[in-house]
Protein backbone atom coordinates (compact mmCIF):
# COMPACT_ATOMS: atom_id res chain seq x y z
CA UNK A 1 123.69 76.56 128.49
CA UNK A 2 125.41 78.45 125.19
CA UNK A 3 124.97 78.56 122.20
CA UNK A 4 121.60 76.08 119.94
CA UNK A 5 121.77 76.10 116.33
CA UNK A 6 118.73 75.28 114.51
CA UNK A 7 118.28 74.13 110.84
CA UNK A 8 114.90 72.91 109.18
CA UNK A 9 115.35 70.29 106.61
CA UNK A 10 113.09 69.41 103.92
CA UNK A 11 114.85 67.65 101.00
CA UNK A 12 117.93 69.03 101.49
CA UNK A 13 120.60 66.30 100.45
CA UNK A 14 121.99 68.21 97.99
CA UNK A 15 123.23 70.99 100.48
CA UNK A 16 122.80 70.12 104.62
CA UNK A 17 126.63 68.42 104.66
CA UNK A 18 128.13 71.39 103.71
CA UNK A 19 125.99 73.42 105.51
CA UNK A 20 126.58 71.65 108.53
CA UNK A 21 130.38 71.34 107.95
CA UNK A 22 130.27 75.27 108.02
CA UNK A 23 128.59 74.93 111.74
CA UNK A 24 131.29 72.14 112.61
CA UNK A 25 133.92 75.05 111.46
CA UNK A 26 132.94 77.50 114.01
CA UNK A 27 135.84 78.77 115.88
CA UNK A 28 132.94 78.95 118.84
CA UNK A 29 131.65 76.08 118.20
CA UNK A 30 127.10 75.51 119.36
CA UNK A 31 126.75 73.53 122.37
CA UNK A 32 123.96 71.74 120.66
CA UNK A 33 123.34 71.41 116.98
CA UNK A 34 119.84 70.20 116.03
CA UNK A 35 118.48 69.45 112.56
CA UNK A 36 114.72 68.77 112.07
CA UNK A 37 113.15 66.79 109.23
CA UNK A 38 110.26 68.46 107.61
CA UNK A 39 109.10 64.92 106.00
CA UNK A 40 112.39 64.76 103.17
CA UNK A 41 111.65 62.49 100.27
CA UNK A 42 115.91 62.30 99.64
CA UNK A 43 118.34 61.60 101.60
CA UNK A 44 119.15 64.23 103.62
CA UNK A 45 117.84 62.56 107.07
CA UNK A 46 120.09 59.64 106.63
CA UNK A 47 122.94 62.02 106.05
CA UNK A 48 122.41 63.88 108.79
CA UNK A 49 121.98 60.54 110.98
CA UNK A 50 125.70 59.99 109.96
CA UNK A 51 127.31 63.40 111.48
CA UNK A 52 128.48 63.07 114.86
CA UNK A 53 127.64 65.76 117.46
CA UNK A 54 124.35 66.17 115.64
CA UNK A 55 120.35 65.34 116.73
CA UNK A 56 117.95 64.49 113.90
CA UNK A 57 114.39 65.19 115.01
CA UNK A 58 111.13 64.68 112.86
CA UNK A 59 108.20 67.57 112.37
CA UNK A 60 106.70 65.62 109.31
CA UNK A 61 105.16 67.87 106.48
CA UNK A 62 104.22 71.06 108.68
CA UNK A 63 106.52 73.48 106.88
CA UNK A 64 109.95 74.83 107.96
CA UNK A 65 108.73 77.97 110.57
CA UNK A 66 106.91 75.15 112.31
CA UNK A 67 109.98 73.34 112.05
CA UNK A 68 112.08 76.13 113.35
CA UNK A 69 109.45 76.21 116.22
CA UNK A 70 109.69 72.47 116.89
CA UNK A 71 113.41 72.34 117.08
CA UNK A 72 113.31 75.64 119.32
CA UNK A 73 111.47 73.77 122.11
CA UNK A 74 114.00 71.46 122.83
CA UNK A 75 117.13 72.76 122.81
CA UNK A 76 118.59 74.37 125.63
CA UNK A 77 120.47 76.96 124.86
CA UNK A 78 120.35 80.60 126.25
CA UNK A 79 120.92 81.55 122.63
CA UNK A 80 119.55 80.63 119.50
CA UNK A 81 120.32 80.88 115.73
CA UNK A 82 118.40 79.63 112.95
CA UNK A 83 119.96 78.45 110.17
CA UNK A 84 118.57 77.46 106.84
CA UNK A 85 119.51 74.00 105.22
CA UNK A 86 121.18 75.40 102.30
CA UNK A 87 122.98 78.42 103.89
CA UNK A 88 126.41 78.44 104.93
CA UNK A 89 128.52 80.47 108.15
CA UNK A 90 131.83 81.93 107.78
CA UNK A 91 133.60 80.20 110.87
CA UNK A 92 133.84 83.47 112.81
CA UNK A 93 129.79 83.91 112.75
CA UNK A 94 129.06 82.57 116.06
CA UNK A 95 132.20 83.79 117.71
CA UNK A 96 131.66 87.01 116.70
CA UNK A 97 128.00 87.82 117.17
CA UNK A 98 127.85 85.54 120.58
CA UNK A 99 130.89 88.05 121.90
CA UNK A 100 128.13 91.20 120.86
CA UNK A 101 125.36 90.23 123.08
CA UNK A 102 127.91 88.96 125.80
CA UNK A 103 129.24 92.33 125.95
CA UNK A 104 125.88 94.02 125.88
CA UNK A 105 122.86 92.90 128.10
CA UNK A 106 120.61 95.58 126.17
CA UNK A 107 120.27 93.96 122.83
CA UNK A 108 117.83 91.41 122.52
CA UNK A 109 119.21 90.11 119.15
CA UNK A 110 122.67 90.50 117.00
CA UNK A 111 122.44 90.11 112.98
CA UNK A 112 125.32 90.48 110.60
CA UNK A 113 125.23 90.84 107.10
CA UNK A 114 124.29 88.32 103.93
CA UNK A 115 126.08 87.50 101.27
CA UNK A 116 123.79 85.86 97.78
CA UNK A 117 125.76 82.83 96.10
CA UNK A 118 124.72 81.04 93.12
CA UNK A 119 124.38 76.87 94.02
CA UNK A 120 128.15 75.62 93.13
CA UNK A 121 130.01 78.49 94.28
CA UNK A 122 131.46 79.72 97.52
CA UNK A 123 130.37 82.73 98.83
CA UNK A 124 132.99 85.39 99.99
CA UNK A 125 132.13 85.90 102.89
CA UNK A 126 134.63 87.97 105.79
CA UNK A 127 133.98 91.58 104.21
CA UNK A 128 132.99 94.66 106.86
CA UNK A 129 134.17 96.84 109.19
CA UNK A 130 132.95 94.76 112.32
CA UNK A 131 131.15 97.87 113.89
CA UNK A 132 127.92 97.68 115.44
CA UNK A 133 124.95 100.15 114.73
CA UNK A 134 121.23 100.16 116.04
CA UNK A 135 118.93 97.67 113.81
CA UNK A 136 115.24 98.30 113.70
CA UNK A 137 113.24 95.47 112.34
CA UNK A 138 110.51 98.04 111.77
CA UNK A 139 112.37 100.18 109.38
CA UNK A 140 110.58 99.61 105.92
CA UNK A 141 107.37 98.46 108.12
CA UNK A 142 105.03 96.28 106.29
CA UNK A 143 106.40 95.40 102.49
CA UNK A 144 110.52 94.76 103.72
CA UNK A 145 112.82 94.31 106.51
CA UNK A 146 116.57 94.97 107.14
CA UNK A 147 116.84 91.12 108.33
CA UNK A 148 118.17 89.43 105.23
CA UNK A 149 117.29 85.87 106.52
CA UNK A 150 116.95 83.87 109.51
CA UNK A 151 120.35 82.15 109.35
CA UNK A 152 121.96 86.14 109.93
CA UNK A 153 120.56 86.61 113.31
CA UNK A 154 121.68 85.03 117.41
CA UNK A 155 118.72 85.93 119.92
CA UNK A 156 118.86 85.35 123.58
CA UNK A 157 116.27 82.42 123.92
CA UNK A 158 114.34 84.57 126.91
CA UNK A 159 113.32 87.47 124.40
CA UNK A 160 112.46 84.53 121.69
CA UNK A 161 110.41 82.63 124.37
CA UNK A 162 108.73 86.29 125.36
CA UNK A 163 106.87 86.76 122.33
CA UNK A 164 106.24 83.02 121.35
CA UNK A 165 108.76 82.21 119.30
CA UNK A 166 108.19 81.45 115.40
CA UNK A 167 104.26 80.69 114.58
CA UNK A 168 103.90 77.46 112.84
CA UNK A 169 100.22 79.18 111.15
CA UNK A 170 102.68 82.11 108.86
CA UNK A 171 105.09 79.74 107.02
CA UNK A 172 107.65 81.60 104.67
CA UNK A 173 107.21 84.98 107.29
CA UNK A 174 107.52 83.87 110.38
CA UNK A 175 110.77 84.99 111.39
CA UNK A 176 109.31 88.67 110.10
CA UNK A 177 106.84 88.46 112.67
CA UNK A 178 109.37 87.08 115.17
CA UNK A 179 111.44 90.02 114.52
CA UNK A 180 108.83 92.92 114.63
CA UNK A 181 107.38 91.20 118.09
CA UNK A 182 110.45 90.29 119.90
CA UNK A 183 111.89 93.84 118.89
CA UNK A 184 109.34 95.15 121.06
CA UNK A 185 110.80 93.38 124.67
CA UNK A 186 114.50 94.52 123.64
CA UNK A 187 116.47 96.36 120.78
CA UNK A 188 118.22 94.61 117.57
CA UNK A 189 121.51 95.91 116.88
CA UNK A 190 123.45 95.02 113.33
CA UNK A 191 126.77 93.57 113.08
CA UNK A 192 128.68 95.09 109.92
CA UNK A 193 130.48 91.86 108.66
CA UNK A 194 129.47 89.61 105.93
CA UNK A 195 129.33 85.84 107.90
CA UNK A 196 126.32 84.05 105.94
CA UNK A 197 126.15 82.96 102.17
CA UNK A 198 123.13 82.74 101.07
CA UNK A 199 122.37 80.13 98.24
CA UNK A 200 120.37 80.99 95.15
CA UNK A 201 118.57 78.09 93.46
CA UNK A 202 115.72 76.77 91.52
CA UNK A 203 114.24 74.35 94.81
CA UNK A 204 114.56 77.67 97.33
CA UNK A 205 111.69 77.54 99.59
CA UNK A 206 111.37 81.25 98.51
CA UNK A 207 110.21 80.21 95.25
CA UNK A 208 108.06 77.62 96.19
CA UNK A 209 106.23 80.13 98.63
CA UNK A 210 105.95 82.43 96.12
CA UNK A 211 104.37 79.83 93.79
CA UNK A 212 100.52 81.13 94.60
CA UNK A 213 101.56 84.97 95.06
CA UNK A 214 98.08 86.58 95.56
CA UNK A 215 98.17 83.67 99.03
CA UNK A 216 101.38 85.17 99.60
CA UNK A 217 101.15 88.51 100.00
CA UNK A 218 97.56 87.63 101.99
CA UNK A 219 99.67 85.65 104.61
CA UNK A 220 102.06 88.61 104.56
CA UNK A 221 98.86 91.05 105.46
CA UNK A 222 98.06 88.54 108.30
CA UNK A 223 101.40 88.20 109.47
CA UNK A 224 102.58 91.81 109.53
CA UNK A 225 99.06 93.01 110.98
CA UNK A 226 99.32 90.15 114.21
CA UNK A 227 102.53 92.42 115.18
CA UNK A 228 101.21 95.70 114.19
CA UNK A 229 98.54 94.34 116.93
CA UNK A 230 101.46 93.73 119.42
CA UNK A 231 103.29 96.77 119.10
CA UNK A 232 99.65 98.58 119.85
CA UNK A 233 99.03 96.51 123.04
CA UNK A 234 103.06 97.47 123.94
CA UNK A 235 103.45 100.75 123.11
CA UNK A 236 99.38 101.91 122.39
CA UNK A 237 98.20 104.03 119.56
CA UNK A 238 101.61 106.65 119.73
CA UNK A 239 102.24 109.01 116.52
CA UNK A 240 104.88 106.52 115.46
CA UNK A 241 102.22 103.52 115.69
CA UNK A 242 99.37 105.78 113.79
CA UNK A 243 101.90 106.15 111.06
CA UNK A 244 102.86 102.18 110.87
CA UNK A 245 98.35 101.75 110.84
CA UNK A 246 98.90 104.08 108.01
CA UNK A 247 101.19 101.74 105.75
CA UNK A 248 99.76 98.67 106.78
CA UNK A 249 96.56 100.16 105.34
CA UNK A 250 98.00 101.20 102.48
CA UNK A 251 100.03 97.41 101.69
CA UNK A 252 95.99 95.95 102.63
CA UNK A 253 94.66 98.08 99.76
CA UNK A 254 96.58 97.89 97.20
CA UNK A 255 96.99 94.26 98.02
CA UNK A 256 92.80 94.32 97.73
CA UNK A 257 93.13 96.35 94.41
CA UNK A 258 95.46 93.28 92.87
CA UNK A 259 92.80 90.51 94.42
CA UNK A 260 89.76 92.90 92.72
CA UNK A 261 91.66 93.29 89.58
CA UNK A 262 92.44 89.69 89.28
CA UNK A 263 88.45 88.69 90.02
CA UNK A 264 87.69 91.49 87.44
CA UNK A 265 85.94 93.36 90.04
CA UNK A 266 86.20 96.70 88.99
CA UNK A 267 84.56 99.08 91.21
CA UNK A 268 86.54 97.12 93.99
CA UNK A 269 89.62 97.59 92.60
CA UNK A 270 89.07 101.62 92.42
CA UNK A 271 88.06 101.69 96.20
CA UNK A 272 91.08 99.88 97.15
CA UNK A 273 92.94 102.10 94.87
CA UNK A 274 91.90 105.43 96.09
CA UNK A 275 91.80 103.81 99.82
CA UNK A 276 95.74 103.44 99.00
CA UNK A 277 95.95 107.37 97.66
CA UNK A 278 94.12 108.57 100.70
CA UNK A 279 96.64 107.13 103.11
CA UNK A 280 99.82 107.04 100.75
CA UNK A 281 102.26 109.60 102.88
CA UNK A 282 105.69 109.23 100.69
CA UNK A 283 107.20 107.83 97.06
CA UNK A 284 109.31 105.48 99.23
CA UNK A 285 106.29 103.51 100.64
CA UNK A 286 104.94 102.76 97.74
CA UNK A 287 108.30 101.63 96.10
CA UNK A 288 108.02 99.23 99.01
CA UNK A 289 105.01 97.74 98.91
CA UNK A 290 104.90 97.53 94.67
CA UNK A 291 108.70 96.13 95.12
CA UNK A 292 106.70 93.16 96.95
CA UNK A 293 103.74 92.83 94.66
CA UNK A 294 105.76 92.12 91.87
CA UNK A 295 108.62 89.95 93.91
CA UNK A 296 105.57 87.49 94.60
CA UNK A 297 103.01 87.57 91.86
CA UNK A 298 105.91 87.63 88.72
CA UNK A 299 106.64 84.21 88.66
CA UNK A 300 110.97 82.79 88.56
CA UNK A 301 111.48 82.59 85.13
CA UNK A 302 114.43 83.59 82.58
CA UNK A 303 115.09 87.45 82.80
CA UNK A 304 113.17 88.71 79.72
CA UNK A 305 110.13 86.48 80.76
CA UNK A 306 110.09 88.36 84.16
CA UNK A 307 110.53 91.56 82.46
CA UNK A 308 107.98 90.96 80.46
CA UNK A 309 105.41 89.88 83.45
CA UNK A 310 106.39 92.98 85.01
CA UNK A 311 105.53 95.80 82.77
CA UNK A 312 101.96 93.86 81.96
CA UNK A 313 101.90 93.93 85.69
CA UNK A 314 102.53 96.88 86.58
CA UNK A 315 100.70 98.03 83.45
CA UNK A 316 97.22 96.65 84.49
CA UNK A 317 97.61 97.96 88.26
CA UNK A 318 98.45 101.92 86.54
CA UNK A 319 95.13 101.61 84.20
CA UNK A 320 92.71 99.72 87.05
CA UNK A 321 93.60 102.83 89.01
CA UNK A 322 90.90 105.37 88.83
CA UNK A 323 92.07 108.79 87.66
CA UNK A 324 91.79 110.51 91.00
CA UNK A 325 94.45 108.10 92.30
CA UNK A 326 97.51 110.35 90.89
CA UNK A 327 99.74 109.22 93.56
CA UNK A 328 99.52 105.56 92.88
CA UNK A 329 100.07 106.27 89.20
CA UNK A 330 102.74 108.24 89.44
CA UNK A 331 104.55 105.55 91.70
CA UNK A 332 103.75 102.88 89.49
CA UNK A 333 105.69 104.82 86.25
CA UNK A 334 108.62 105.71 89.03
CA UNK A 335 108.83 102.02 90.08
CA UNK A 336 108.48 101.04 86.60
CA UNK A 337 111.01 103.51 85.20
CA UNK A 338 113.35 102.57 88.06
CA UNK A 339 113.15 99.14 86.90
CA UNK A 340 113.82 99.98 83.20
CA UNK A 341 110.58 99.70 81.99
CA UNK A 342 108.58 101.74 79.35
CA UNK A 343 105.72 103.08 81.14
CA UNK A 344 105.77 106.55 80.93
CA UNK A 345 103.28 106.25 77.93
CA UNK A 346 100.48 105.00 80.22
CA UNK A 347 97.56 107.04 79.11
CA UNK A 348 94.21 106.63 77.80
CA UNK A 349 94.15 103.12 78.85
CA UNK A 350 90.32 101.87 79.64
CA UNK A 351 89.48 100.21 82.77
CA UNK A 352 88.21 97.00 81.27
CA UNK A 353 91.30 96.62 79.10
CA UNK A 354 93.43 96.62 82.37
CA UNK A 355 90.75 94.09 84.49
CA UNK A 356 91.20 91.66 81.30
CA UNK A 357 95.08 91.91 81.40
CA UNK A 358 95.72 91.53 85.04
CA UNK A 359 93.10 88.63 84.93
CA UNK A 360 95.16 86.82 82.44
CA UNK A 361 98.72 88.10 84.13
CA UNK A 362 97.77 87.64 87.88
CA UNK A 363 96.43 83.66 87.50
CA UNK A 364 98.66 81.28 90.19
CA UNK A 365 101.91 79.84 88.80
């Protein structure tokens, strides 16, 4: 069978018609279309009920990667693509990425290129060359990935099904970890055209993931060290691998030296520290990992609130660094300077002055 077109739904009545008029609009239109309720308090099931051509199915209150993961299992279709409730397709998407991996066997997967809206406007959405280039899901391996967003990306259901598919126990990153594994049984390749919108808005499941960021990044840790684990049992400890162990170790320290910091744990928070300076092999990689530090523990707020967050953020991390951990504190002015923030005077601070300010700065939000 073709093409299945998944789409979790929790709450979603404000946006799942449109989203699903964009899939209706597809000038290769899904064979099936299925849409499953994550236990919505609005109306969005009952809207969905009312469109013909698609199935409603129920995966009450277990989170929308277990949703994906429900919906996955029965559908047919020898390929899938994941859509998110509030996303919409330009109406060449399918056409064009199903003709990519019709016309070549070697790719497992196809993903084109995003395009951020604001909620009440239309993305413009068409731009790009249409040329295809290789796309390596490990390419900014652990803190980012080139894959904007699930709704970007048609895999072949057999390389999906090879790895597992999405894991219902790593909601928010589960497509990350179905990336990095199912990379491993056959290459990505990247579609340059701009065929998803991506809405921005206050009820994004990115923000309420984000809402408790030190459990955040920990499920990140977990979730990016399960496929580190897989690409070792595929491709064994390789130069390429020790260098991936390398920056996961890295992301797991200084990830340790925010949880220290937070419990006030000072001596912890240097070890982690100079763990993360030991094993630290470029500017880049650290850019990375404090780029996802401060995404998830500086809360959505108006812009000078954030800013604010940030430099007391970033500002406790640079003084709960011991002094022999030059490396970090140098990248944490760089980051911070990069971001237009005043850190460059960062001296003399004592250690107990930074545990008391990212106590008060890292609580959940």
């Amino acid at each position: 069978m073709g093409i299945a077109v998944v789409i979790p739904l929790f709450n979603g009545a404000p946006w799942i018609e449109e989203t699903l008029e964009s899939v209706r609009a597809q000038t290769r239109p899904p064979e099936e279309v299925v849409v499953v309720d994550d236990g919505s308090e609005d109306a969005g099931p009952e809207i969905v009920a009312g469109i013909p051509g698609v199935r409603l199915l129920r995966n009450p209150s277990r989170g929308s990667t277990s949703a994906r993961r429900h919906g996955a299992r029965r559908v047919e279709g020898t390929y899938l693509a994941h859509l998110d409730q509030d996303d919409l397709w330009h109406p060449e998407h399918l056409r064009r990425l199903h003709a990519v991996l019709e016309a070549h066997g070697e790719f497992g997967a196809v993903a084109a290129r995003t395009v951020r809206f604001r909620d009440g406007e239309r993305p413009r959405l068409g731009a790009g060359s249409g040329s295809l280039s290789p796309l390596d899901p490990w390419t900014g391996f652990p803190a980012r990935c080139p894959i904007r967003a699930p709704s970007v990306v048609l895999m072949r259901r057999e390389v999906h099904d090879a790895v597992g598919g999405f894991d219902p126990d790593l909601a928010g990153i589960g497509d990350l970890v179905l990336y990095l594994t199912s990379s491993l049984e056959r290459p990505f390749v990247s579609l340059d055209l701009a065929t998803t919108g991506v809405r921005e808005h206050p009820r994004s499941q990115t923000r309420a993931l984000r809402a408790d960021g030190i459990a955040y990044l920990a499920l990140h840790v977990r979730g990016t060290r399960r496929a580190l684990d897989a690409r070792i049992e595929n491709q064994g400890t390789t130069p390429a691998v020790q260098r991936l162990q390398a920056r996961q170790q890295v992301l797991e320290s200084l990830v340790g030296l925010v949880r220290a910091a937070r419990e006030g744990r000072g001596e912890a928070a240097a070890r982690h520290a100079l763990d993360a300076e030991e094993r630290l092999s470029g500017p880049r990689e650290l850019d990375d990992v404090l780029s996802l530090v401060a995404r998830c523990m500086v809360p959505f707020s108006g812009k000078r609130e954030r800013r604010k967050r940030r430099f007391d953020l970033l500002e406790g991390l640079y003084d709960a660094c011991p002094p022999d951990a030059r490396g970090i504190r140098r990248g944490i002015v760089r980051y911070g300077s990069r971001k237009s923030l005043p850190l460059g005077a960062l001296v003399g601070r004592s250690r107990g002055y930074a545990l008391r300010l990212l106590a008060r700065n890292l609580r959940p939000f």
